[in-house]
N, C-alpha and C. Protein backbone atom coordinates (compact mmCIF):
# COMPACT_ATOMS: atom_id res chain seq x y z
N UNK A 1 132.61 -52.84 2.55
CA UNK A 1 132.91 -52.43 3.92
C UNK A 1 133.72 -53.53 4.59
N UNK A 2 134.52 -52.97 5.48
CA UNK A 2 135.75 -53.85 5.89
C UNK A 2 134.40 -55.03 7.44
N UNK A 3 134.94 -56.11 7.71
CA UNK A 3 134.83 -56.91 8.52
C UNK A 3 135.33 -56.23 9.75
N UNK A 4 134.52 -55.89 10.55
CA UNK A 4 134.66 -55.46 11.87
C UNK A 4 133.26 -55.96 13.02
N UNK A 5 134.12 -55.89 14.35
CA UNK A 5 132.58 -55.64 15.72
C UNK A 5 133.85 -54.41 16.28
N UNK A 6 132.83 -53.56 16.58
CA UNK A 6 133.20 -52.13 17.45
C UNK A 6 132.28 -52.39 18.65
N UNK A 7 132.84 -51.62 19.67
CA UNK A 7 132.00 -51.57 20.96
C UNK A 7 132.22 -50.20 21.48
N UNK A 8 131.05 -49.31 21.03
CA UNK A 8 131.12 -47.81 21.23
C UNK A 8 131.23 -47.65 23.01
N UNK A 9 132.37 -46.51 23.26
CA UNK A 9 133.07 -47.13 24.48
C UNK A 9 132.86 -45.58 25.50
N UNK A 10 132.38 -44.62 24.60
CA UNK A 10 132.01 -43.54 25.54
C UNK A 10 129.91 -43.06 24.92
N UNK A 11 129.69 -42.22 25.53
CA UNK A 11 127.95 -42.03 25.29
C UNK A 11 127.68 -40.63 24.01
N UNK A 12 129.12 -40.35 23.43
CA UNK A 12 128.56 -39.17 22.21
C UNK A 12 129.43 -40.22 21.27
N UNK A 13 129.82 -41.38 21.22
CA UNK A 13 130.38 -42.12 19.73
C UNK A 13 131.61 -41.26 19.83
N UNK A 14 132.52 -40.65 20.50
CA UNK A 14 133.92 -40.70 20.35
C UNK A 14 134.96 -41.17 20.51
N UNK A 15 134.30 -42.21 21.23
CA UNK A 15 135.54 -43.32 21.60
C UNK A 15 135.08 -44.74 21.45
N UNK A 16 135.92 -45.20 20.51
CA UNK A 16 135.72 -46.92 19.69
C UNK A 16 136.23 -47.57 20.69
N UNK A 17 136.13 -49.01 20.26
CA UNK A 17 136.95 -49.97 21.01
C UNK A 17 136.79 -51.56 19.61
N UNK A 18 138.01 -51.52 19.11
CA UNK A 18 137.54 -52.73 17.84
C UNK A 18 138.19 -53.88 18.82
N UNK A 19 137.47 -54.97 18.51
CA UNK A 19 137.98 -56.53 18.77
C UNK A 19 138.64 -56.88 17.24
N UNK A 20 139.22 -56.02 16.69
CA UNK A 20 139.80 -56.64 15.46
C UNK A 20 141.45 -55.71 14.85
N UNK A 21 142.39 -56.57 14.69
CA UNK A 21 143.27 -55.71 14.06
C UNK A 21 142.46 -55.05 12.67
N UNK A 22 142.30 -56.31 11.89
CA UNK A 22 141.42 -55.36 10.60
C UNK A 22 141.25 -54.54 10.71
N UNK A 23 140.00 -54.07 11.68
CA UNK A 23 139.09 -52.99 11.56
C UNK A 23 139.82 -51.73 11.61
N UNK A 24 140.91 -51.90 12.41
CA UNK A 24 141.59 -50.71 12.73
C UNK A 24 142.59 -50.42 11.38
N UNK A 25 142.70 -51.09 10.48
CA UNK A 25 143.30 -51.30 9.28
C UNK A 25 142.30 -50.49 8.13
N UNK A 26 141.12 -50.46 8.27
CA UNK A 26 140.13 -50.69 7.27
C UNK A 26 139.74 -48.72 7.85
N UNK A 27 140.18 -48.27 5.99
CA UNK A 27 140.03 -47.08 5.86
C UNK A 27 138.18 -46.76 5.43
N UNK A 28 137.63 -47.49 5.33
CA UNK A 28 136.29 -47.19 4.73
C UNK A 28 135.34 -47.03 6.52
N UNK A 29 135.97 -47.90 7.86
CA UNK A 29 135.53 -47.73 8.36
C UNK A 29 135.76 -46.62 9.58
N UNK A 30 137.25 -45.94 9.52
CA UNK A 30 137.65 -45.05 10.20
C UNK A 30 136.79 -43.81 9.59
N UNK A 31 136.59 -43.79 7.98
CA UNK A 31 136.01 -42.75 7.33
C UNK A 31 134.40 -42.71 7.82
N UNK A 32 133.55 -43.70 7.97
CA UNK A 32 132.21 -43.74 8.35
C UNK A 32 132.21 -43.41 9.62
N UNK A 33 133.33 -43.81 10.89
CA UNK A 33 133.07 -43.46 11.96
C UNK A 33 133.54 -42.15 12.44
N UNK A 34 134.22 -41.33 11.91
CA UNK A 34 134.94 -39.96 11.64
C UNK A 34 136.20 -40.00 12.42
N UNK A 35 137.15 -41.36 12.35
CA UNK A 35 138.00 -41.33 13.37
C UNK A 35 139.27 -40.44 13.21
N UNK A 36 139.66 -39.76 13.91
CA UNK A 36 140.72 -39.05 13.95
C UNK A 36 142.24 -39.11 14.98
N UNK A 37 141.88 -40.13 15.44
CA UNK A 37 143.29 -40.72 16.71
C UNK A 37 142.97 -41.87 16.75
N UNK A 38 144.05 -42.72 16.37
CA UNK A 38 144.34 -44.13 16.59
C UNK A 38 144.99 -45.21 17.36
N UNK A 39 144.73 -46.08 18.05
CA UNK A 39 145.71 -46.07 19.49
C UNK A 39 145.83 -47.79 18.96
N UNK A 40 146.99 -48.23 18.94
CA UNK A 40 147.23 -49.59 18.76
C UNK A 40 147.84 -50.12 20.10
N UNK A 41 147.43 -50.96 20.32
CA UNK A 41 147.90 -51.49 21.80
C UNK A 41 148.47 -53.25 21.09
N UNK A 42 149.68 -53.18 20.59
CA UNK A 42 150.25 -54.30 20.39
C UNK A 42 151.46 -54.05 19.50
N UNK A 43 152.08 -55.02 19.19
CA UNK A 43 153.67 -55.37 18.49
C UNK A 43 153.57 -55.29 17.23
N UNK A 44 152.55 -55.69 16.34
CA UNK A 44 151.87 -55.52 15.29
C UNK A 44 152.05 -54.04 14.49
N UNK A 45 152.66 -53.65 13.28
CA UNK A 45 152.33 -52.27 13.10
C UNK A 45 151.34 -52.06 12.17
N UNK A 46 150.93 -50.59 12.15
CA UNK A 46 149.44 -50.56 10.69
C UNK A 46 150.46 -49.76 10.31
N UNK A 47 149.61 -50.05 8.65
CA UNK A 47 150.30 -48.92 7.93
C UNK A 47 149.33 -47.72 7.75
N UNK A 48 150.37 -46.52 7.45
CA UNK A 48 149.57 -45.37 7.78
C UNK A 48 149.78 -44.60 6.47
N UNK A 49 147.90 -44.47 6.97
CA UNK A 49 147.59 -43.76 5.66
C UNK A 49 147.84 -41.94 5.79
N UNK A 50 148.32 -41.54 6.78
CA UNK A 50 148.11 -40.30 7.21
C UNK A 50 147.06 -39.49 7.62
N UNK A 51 145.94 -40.48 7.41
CA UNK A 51 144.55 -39.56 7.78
C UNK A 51 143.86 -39.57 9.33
N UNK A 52 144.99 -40.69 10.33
CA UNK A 52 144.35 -40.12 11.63
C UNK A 52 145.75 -39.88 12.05
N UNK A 53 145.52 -39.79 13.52
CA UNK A 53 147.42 -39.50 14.43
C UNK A 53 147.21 -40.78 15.29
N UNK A 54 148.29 -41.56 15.13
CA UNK A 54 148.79 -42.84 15.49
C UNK A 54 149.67 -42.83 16.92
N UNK A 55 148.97 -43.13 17.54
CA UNK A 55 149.58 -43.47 19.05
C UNK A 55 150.28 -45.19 18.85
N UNK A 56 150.82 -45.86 18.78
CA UNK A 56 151.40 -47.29 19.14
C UNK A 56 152.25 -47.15 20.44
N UNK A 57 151.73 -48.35 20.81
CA UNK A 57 151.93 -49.15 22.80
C UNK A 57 152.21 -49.98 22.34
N UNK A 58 153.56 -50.53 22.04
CA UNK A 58 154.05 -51.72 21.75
C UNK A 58 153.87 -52.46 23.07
N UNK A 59 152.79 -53.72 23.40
CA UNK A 59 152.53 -54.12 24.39
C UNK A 59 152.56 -55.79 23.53
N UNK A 60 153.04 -56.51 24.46
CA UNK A 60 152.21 -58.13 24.13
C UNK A 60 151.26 -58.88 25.08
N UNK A 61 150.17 -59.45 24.43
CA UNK A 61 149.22 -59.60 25.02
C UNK A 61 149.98 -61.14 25.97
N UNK A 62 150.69 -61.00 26.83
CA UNK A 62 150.94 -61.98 27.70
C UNK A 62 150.77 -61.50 29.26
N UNK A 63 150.39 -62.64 30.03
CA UNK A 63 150.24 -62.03 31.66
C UNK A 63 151.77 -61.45 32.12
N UNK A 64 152.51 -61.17 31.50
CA UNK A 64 153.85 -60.72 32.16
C UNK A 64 153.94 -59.10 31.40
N UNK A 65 152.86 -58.78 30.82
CA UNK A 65 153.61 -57.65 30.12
C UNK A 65 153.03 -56.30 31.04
N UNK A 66 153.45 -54.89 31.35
CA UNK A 66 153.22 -54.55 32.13
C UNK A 66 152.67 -53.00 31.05
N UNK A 67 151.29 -53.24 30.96
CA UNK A 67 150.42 -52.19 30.50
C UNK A 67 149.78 -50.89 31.15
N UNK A 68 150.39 -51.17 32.43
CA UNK A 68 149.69 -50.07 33.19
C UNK A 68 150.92 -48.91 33.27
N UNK A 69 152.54 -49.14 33.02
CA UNK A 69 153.26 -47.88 33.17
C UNK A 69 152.28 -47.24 31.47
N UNK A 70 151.78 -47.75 30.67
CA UNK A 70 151.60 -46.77 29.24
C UNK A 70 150.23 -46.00 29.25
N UNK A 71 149.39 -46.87 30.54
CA UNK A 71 148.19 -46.21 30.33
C UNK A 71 147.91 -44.20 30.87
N UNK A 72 148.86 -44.18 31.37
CA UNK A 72 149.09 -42.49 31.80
C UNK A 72 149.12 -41.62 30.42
N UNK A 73 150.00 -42.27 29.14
CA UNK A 73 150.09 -41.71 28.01
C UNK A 73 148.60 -41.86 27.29
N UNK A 74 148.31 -43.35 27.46
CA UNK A 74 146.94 -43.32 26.45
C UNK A 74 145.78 -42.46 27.10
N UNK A 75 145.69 -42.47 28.45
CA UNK A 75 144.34 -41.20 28.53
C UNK A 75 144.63 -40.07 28.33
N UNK A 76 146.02 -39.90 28.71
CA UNK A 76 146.51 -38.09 27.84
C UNK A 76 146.10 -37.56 26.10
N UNK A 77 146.54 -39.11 25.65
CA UNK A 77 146.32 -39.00 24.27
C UNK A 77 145.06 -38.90 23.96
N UNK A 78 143.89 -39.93 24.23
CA UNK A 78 142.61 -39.63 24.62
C UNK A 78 141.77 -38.34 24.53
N UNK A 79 142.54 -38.05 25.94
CA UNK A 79 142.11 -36.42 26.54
C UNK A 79 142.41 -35.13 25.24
N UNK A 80 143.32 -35.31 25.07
CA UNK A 80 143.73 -34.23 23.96
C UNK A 80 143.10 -34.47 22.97
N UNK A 81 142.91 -35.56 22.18
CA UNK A 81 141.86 -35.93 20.72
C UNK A 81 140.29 -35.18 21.35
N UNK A 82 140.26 -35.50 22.34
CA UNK A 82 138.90 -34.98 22.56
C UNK A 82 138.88 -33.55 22.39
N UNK A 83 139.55 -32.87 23.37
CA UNK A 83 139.86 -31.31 23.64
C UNK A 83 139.92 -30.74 22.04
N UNK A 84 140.79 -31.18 21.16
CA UNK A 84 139.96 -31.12 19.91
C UNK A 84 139.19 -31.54 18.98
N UNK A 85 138.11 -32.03 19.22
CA UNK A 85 136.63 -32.77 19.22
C UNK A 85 136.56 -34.13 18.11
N UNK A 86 138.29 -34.64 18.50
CA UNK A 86 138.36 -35.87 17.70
C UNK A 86 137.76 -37.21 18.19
N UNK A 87 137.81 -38.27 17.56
CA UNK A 87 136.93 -39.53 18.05
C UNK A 87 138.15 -40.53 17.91
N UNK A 88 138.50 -41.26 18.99
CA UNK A 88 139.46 -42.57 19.01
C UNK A 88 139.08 -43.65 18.81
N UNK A 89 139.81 -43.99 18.19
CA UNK A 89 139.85 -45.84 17.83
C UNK A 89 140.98 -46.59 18.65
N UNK A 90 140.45 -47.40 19.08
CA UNK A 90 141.65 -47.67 19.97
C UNK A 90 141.19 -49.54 19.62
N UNK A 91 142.35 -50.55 19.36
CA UNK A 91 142.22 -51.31 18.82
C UNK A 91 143.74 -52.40 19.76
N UNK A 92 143.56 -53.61 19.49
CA UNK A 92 144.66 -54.68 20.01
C UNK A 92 144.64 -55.51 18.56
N UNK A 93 144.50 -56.62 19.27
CA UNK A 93 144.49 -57.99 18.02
C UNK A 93 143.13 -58.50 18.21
N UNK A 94 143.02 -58.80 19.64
CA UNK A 94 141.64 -59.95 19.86
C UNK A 94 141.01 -58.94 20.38
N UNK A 95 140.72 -57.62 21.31
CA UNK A 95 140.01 -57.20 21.45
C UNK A 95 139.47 -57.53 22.84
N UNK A 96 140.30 -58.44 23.71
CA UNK A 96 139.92 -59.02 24.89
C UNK A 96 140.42 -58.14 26.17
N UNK A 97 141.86 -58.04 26.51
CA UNK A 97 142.74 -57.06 27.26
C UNK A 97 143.01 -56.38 26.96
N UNK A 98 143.81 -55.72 26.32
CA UNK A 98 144.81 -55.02 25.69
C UNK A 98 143.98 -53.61 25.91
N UNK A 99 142.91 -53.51 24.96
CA UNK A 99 142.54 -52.59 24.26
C UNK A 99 141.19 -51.90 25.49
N UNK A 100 140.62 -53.12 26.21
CA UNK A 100 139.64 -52.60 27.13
C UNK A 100 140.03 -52.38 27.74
N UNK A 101 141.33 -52.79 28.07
CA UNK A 101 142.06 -52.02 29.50
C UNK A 101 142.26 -50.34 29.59
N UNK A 102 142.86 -50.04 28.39
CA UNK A 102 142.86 -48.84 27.73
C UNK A 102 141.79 -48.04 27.97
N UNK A 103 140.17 -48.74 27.61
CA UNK A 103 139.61 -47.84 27.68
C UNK A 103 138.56 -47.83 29.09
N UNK A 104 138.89 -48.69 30.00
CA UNK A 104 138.52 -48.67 31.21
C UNK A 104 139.56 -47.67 32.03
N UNK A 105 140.69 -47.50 31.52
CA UNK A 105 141.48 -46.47 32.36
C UNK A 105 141.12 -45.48 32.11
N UNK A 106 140.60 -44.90 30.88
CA UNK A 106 140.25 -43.62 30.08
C UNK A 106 138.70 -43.15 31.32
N UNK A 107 137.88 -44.31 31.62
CA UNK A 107 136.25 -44.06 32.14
C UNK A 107 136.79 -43.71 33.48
N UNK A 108 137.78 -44.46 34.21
CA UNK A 108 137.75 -44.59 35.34
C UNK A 108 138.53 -43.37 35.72
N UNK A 109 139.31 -42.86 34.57
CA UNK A 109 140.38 -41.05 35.20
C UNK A 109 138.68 -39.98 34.78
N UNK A 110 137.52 -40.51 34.05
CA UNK A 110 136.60 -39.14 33.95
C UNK A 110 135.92 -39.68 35.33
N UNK A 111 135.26 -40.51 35.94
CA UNK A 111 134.76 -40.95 37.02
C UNK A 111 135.34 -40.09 38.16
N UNK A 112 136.62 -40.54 38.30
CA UNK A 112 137.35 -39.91 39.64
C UNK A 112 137.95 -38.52 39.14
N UNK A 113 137.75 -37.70 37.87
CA UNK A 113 138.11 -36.48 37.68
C UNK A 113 137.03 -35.32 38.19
């Protein structure tokens, strides 16, 4: 099993959040967690195995980079994996900004929806 920490990021396990490029790399663990949409939030590319649908946000994790025009796309993308009862992985490099930002925009459009 691949080297990962996940931080299950909604309350039915459909939405991940890895602190690791690996993990989001590592086919043994997309397969255990049933992931089916993949959201990379960085410059970095994965290679694709074809077995989920790949969103990439070419973003860099610096205070100048401006992540909030992409987050309108990532809860759409989100929203739709769900609508058909898929589970996201949504992943950066470190797992610090990038990727929680992502999924604090995702809580905060069901909150105020």
């Amino acid at each position: 099993m691949c080297p990962f920490y996940l931080l299950k990021s909604h309350r039915k396990s459909t939405l991940w959040r890895s602190s690791s490029f690996a993990a989001a790399q590592c086919p043994e663990l997309r397969k255990k967690l049933g992931i089916t949409h993949l959201i990379s939030v960085c410059r970095e590319l994965l290679s694709s195995s074809g077995d989920y649908i790949h969103l990439q946000i070419y973003v860099e994790d610096t205070e100048y980079s401006d992540l909030l025009i992409h987050l309108p796309k990532t809860t759409q993308f989100i929203q739709a994996a769900f609508e058909e009862g898929g589970r996201v992985l949504i992943h950066c490099i470190m797992g610090v900004s990038r990727s929680t930002t992502v999924v604090a925009a995702f809580r905060e459009l069901l909150f105020f929806a």
